[in-house]
C-alpha atoms as a PDB file:
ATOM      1  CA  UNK A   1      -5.724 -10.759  -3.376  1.00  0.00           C
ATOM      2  CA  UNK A   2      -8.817 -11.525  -1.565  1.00  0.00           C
ATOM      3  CA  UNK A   3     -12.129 -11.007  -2.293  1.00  0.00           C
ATOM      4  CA  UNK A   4     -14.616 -10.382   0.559  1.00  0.00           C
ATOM      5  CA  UNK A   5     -18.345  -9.097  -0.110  1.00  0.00           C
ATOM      6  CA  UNK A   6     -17.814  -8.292  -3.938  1.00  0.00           C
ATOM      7  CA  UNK A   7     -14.586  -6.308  -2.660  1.00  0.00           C
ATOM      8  CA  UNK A   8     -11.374  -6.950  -4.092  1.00  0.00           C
ATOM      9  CA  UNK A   9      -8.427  -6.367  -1.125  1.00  0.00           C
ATOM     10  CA  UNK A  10      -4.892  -6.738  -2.258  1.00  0.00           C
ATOM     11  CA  UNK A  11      -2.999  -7.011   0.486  1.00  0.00           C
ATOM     12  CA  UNK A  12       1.076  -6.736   0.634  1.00  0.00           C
ATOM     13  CA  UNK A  13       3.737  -6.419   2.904  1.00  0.00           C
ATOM     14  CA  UNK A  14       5.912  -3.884   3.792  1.00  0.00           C
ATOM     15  CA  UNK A  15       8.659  -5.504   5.708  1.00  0.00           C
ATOM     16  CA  UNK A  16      12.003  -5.909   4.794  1.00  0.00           C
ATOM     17  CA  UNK A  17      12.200  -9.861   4.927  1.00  0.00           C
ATOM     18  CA  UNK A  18       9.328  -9.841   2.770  1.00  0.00           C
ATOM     19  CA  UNK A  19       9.240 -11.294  -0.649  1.00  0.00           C
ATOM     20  CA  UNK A  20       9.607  -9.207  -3.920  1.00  0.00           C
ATOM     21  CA  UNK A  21       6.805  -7.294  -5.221  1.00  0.00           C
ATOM     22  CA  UNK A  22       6.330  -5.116  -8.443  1.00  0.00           C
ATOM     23  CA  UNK A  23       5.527  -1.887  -5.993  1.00  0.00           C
ATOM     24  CA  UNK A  24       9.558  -1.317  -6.020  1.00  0.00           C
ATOM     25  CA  UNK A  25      10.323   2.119  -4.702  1.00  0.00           C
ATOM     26  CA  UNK A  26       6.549   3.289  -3.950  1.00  0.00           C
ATOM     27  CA  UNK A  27       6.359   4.794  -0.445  1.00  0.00           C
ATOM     28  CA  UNK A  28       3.091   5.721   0.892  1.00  0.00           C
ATOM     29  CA  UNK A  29       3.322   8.859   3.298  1.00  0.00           C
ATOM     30  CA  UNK A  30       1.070   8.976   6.237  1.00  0.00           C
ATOM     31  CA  UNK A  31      -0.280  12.773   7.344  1.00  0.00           C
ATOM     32  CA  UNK A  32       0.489  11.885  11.052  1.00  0.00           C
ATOM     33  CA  UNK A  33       2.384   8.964  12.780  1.00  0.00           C
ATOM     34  CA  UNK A  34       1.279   5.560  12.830  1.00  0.00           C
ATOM     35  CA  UNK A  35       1.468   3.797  16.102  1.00  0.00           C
ATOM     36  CA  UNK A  36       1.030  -0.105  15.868  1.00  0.00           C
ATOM     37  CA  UNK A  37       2.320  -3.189  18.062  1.00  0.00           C
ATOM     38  CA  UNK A  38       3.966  -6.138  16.793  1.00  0.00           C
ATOM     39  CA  UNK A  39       1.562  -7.978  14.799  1.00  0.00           C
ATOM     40  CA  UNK A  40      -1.401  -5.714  14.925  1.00  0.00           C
ATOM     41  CA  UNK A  41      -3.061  -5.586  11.561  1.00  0.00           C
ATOM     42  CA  UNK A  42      -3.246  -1.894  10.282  1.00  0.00           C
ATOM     43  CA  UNK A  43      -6.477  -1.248   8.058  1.00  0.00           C
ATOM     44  CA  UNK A  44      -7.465   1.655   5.520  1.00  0.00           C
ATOM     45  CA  UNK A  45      -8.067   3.261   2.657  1.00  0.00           C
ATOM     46  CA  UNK A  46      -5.064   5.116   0.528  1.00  0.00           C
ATOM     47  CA  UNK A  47      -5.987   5.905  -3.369  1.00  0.00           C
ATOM     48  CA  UNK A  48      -3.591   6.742  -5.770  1.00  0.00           C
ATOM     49  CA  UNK A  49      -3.423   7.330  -9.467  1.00  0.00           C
ATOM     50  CA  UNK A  50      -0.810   7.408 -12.543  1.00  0.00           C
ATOM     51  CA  UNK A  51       0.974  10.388 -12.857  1.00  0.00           C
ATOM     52  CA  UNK A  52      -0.474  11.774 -16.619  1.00  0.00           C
ATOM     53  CA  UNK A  53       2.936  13.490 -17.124  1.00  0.00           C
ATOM     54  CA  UNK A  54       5.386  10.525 -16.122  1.00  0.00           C
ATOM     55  CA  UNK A  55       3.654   7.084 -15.902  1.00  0.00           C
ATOM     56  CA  UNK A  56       6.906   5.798 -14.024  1.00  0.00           C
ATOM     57  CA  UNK A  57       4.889   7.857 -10.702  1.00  0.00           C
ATOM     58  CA  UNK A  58       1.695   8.250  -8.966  1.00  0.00           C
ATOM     59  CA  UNK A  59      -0.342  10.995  -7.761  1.00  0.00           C
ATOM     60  CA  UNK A  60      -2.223  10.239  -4.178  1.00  0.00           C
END
């Protein structure tokens, strides 16, 4: 987590060699491909929400 001009970022990896976080099976589906090169940083906004009806999933 990092706060930056009364923002709060949390920031977390999606690599396989990267350490264990509590997102577990979340996947995060992008409306068009996603081009990037080896160690360009990727920035954005994605919003999502508990799922009333099962709290195990989230609605985007």
């Amino acid at each position: 987590r990092r706060k930056r001009n009364s923002f709060l970022f949390i920031l977390f990896c999606l690599s396989p060699g990267a350490g264990y976080t509590h997102w577990k099976q979340t996947v995060f589906y992008f409306p068009d491909y996603v081009t990037t090169k080896q160690d360009e940083v990727l920035e954005g906004k994605y919003s999502c929400k508990v799922n009333l009806e099962n709290t195990v999933c989230i609605n985007r």
